[in-house]
Protein backbone atom coordinates (compact mmCIF):
# COMPACT_ATOMS: atom_id res chain seq x y z
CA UNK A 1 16.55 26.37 1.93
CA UNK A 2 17.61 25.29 -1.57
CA UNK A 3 15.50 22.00 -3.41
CA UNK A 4 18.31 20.83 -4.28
CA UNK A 5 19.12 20.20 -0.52
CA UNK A 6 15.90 18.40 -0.02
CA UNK A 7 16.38 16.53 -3.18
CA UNK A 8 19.90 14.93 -2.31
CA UNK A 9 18.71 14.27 1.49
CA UNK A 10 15.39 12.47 0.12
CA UNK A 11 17.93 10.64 -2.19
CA UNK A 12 20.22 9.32 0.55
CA UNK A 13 17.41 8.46 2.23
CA UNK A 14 15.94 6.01 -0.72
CA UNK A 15 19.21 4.84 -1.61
CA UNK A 16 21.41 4.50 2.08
CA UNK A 17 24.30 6.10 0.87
CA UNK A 18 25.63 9.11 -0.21
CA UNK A 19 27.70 6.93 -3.25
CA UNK A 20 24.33 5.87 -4.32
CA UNK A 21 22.45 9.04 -3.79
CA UNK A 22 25.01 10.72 -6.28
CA UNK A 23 24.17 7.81 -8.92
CA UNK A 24 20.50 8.36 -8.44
CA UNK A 25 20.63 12.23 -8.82
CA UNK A 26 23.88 11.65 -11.65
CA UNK A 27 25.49 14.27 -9.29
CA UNK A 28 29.31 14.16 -7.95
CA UNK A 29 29.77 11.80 -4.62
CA UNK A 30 31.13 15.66 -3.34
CA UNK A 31 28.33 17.26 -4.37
CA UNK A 32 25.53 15.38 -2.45
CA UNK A 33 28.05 15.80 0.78
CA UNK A 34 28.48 19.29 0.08
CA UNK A 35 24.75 19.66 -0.15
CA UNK A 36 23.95 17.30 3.04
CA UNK A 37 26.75 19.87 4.71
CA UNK A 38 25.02 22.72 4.21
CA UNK A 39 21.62 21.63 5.31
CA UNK A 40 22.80 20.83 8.38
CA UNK A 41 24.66 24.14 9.11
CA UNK A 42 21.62 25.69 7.42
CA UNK A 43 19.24 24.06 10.25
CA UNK A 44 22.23 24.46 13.11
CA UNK A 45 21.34 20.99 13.87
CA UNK A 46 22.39 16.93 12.77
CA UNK A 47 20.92 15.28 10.28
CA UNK A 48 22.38 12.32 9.45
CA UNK A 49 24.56 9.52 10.72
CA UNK A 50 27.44 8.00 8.90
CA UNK A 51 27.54 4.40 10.33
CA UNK A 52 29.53 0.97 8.61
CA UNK A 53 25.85 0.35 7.16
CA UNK A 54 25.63 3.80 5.48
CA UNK A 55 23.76 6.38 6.38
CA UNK A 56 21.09 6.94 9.18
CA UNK A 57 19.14 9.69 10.39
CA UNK A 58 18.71 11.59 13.73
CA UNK A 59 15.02 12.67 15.23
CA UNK A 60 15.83 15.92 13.48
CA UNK A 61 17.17 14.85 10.06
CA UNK A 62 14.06 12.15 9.98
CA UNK A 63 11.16 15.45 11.16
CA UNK A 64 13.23 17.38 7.89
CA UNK A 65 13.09 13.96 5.59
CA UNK A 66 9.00 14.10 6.11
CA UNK A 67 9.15 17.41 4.99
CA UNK A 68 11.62 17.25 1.80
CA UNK A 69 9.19 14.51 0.78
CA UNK A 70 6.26 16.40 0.41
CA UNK A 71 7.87 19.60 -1.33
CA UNK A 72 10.30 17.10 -3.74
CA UNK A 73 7.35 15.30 -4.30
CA UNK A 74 5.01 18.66 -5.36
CA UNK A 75 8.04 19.59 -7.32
CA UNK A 76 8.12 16.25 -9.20
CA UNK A 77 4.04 16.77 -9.86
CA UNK A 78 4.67 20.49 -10.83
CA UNK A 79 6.98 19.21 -13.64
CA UNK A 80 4.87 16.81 -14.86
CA UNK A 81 1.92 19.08 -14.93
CA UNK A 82 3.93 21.88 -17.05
CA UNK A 83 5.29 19.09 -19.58
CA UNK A 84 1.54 17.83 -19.76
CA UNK A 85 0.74 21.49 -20.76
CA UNK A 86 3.29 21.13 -23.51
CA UNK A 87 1.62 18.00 -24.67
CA UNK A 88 4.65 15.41 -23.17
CA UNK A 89 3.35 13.00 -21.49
CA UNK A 90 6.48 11.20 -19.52
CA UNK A 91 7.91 10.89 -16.17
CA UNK A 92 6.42 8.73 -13.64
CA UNK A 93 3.31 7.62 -12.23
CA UNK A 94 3.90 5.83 -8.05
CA UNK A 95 0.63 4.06 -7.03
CA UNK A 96 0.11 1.43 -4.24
CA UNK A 97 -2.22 -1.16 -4.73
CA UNK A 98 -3.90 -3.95 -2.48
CA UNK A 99 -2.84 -7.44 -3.03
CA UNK A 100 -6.09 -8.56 -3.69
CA UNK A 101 -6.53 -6.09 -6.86
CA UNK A 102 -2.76 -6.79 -7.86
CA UNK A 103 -3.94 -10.78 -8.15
CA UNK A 104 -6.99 -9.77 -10.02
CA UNK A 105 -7.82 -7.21 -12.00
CA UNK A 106 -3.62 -4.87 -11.99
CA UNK A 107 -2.30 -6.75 -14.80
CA UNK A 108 -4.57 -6.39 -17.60
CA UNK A 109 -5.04 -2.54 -16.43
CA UNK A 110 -1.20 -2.10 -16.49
CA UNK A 111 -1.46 -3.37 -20.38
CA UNK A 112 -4.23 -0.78 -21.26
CA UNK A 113 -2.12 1.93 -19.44
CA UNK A 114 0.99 1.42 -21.12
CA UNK A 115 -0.80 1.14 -24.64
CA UNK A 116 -2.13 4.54 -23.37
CA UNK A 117 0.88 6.12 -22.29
CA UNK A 118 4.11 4.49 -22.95
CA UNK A 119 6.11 7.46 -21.73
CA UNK A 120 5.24 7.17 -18.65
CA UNK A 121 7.15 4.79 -15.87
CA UNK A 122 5.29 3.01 -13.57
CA UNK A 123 6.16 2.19 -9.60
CA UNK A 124 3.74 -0.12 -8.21
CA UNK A 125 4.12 -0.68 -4.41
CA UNK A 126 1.93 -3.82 -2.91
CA UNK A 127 -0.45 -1.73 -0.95
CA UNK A 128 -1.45 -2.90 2.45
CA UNK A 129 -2.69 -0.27 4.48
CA UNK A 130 0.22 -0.13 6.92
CA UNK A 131 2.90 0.30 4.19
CA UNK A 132 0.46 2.22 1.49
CA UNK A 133 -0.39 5.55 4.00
CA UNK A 134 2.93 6.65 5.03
CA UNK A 135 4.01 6.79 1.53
CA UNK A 136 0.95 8.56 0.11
CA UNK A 137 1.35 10.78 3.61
CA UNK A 138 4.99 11.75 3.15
CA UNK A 139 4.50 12.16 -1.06
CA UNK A 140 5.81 9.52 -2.56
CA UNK A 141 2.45 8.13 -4.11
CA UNK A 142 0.20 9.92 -6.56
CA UNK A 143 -2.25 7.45 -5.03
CA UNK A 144 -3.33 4.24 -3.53
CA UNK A 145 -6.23 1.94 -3.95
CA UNK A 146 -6.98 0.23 -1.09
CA UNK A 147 -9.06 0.27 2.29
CA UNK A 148 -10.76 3.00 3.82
CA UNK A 149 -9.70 2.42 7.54
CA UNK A 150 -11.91 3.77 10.21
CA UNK A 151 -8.89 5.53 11.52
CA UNK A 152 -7.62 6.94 8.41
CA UNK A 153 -7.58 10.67 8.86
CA UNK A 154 -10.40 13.21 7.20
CA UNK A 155 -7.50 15.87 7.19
CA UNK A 156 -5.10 13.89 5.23
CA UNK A 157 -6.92 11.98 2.59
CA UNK A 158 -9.49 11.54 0.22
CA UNK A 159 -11.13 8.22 -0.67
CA UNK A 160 -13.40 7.47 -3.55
CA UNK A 161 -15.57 4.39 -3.01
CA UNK A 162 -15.22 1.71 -5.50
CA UNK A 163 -17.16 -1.32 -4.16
CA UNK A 164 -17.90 -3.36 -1.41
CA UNK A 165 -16.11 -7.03 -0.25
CA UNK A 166 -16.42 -9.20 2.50
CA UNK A 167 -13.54 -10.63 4.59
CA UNK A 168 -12.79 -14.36 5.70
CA UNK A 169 -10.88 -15.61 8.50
CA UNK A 170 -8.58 -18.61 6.73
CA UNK A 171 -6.48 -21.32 7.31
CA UNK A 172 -4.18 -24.47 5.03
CA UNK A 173 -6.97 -26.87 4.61
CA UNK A 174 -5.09 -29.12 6.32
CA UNK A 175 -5.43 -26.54 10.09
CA UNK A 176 -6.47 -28.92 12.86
CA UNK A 177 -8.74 -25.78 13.41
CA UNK A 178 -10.18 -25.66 9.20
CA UNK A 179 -13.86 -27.04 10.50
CA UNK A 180 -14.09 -24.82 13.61
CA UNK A 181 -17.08 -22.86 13.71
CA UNK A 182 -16.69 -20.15 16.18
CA UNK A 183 -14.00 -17.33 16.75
CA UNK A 184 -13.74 -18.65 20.37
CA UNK A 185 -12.13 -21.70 19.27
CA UNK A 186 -8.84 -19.90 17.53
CA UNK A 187 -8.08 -17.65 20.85
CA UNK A 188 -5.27 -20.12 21.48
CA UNK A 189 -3.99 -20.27 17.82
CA UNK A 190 -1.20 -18.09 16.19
CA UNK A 191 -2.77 -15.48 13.66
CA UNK A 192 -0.68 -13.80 10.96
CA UNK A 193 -2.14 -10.07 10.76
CA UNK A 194 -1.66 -6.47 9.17
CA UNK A 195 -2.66 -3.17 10.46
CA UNK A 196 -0.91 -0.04 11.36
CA UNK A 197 -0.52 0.86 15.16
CA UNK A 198 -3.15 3.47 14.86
CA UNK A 199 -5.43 1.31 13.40
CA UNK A 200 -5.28 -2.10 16.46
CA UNK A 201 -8.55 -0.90 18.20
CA UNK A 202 -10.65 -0.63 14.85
CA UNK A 203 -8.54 -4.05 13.70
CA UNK A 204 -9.67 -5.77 16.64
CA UNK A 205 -13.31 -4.61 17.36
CA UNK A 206 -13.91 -5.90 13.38
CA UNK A 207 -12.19 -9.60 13.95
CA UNK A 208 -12.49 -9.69 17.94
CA UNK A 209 -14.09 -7.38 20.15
CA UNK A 210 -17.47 -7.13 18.79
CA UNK A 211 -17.69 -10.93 18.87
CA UNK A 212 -16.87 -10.80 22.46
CA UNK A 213 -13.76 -12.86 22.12
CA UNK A 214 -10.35 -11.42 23.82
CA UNK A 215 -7.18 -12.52 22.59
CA UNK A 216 -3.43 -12.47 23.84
CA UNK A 217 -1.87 -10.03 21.64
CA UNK A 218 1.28 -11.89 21.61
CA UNK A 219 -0.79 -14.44 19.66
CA UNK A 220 -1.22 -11.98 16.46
CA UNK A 221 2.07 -11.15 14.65
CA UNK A 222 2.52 -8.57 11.97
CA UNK A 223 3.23 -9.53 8.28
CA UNK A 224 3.40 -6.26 6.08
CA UNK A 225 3.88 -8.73 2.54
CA UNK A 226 1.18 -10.70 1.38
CA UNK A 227 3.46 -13.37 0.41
CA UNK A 228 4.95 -13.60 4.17
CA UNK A 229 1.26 -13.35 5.29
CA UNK A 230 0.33 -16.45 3.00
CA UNK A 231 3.29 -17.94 3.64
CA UNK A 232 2.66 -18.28 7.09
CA UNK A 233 -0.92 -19.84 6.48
CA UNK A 234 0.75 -21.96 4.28
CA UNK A 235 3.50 -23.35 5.96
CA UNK A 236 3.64 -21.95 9.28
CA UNK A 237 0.49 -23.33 10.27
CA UNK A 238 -1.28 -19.75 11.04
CA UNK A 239 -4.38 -18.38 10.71
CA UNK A 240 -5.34 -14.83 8.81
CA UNK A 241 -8.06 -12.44 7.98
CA UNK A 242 -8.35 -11.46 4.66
CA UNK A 243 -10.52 -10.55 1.47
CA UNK A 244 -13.38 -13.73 0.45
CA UNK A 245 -12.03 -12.13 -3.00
CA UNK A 246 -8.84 -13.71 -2.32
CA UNK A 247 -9.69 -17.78 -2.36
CA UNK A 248 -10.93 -16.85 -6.37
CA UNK A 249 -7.46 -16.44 -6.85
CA UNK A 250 -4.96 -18.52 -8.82
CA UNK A 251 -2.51 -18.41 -5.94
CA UNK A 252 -4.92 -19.30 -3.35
CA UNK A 253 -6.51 -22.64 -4.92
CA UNK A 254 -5.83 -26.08 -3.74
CA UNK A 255 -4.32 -25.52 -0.09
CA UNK A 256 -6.64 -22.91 1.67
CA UNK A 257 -10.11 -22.57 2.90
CA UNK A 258 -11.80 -20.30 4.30
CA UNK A 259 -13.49 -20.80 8.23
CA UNK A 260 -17.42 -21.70 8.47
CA UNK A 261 -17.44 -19.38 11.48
CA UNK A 262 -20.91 -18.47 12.48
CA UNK A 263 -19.99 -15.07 13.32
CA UNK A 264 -19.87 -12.77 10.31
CA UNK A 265 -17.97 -9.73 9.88
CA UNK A 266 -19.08 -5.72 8.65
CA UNK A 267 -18.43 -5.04 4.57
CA UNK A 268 -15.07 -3.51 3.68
CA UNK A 269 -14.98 -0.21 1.27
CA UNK A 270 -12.01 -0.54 -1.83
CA UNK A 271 -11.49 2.87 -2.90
CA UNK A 272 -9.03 4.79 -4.82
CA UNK A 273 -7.30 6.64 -1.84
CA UNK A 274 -5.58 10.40 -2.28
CA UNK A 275 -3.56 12.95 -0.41
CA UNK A 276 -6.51 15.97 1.03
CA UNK A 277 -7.48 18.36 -2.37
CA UNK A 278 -4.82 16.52 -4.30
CA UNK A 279 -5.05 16.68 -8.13
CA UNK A 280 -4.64 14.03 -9.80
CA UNK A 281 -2.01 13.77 -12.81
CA UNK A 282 -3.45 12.73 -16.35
CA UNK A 283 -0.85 10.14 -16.43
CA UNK A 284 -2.35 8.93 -12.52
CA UNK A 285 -6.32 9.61 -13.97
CA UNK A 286 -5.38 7.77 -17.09
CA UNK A 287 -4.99 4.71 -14.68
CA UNK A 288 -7.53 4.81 -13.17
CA UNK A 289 -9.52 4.91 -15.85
CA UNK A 290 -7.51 1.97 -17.12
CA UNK A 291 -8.63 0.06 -13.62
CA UNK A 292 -12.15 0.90 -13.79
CA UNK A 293 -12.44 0.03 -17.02
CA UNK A 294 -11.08 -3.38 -16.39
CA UNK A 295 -13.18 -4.34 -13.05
CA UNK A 296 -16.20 -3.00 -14.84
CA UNK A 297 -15.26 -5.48 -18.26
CA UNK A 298 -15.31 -8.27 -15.68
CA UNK A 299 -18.08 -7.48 -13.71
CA UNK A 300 -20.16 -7.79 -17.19
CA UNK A 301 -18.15 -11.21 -17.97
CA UNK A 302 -19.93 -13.99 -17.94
CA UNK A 303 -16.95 -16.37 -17.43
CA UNK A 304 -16.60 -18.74 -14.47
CA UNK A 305 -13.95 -17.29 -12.55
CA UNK A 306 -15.44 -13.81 -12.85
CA UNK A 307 -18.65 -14.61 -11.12
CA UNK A 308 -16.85 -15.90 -8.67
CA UNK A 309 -15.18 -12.89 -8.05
CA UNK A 310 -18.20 -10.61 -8.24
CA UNK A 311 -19.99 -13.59 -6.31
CA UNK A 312 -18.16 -11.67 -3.36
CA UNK A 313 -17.73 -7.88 -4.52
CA UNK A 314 -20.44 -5.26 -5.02
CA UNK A 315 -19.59 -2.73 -7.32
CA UNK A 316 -20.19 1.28 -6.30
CA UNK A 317 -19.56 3.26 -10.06
């Protein structure tokens, strides 16, 4: 099986289309068909779907696309290892990171990074858990900092602790509910949510279960965005659970508060999350050290609006 196979079928499969898979790889439109041809006559089996949208995949194309992932994506880390070795630092660096980070402490590390390495392009995916794992699963991320789920598998991935914060159950200060002081009297309100599928029994034993309060699930909806989440508490009258961290936030002042529920809920561990034995890439330890250095500058600050972030975060480094 040739990489170059894998490559154009991971590249339809970012871009839709073949047209734009060719752009993407600066190949031929006839080359990436001839490739996708031979793949499939190479497994005996479909791959892909040509439909008026552009391109789809069947069960067997989408098993091979998991795969192609992972061995373009070692490829792509192989290269940049070997032109580290001859002293070029370029290429690119993926990383997902939580919203709460991205609103706090991203942009000034993104600054020191890129005064650090300006060869090196950055893709920075917002990095709740349910959209962060399956990328760092199939490849695509050199790594992710975010949440250490219960669920989240010992086989798969590594996860250095960073620190401690505590979570909030919120609402638009203006929620007939905002002065309620028990769980048991939001089991008839609509909640704006985000976990993966594998993770709704952990997910609910945090916010519900152990409180002994049951709740329709048609009364939770899934936002995977944190601006549809917050839009929703905003505007669409819901409520969420989220990071304290996040009412120290510019984008957070003025219309939300955060519940005075007497029930309290268990610490939640930020770390920097990794693919099982991965190593990471100068240009990917560079920013971390970038990050670090950053929450670490703030933690010492004795400015207003950092104590109230480290009012509600406990630092493990």
């Amino acid at each position: 099986m040739k990489v170059h196979y894998l490559q154009a079928l991971v590249a339809v499969a970012d871009t839709g289309s073949i047209r734009a898979a060719a752009r993407l790889l600066d190949l031929s439109h006839a080359a990436v068909t001839k490739s996708l041809r031979e793949l499939e006559a190479m497994a005996q089996l479909p791959l892909v779907i040509r439909t008026a949208r552009g391109i789809d995949f069947t069960e067997t194309g989408r098993m091979l696309l998991e795969h192609a992932r992972l061995v373009v994506g070692q490829i792509e880390r192989a290269n940049t290892q070997l032109a580290e070795l001859r002293g070029e630092i370029t290429g690119r660096l993926s990383i997902a990171v939580t919203p709460w980070i991205m609103l706090t402490f991203l942009t000034k590390a993104v600054q020191h990074f890129r005064e650090r390495m300006p060869g090196v392009q950055l893709e920075i995916f917002e990095g709740l858990s349910a959209v962060a794992l399956p990328r760092l699963r199939e490849g695509s991320l050199d790594f992710a900092v975010g949440t250490a789920t219960p669920n989240m598998s010992l086989q798969e991935f590594d996860s250095t602790p960073l620190m401690t914060y505590e979570m909030s159950v919120i609402a638009h200060r203006d929620h007939p509910c905002a002065n309620a002081t028990s769980l048991h009297q939001l089991l008839d309100q609509d909640w704006v949510v985000n976990y993966t599928q594998a993770d709704y029994g952990a997910f609910m034993q945090e916010l519900f279960w152990q409180h002994g309060a049951q709740i329709d699930r048609a009364r939770l909806h899934c936002g995977h965005s944190t601006s549809l989440l917050f839009e929703m508490v905003r505007h669409g009258r819901m409520l969420a659970h989220c990071p304290s961290v996040m009412m120290a936030t510019e984008s957070m002042q003025g219309w939300v508060t955060a519940l005075p529920l007497q029930e309290r809920f268990d610490s939640s561990v930020l770390g920097v999350i990794t693919r099982r034995n991965a190593v990471l890439s100068k240009a990917a330890q560079c920013f971390k050290d970038c990050l670090l250095m950053e929450i670490k500058r703030r933690a010492r600050s004795a400015a207003v609006a950092d104590r109230s972030l480290f009012d509600v975060l406990t630092l493990l480094f």
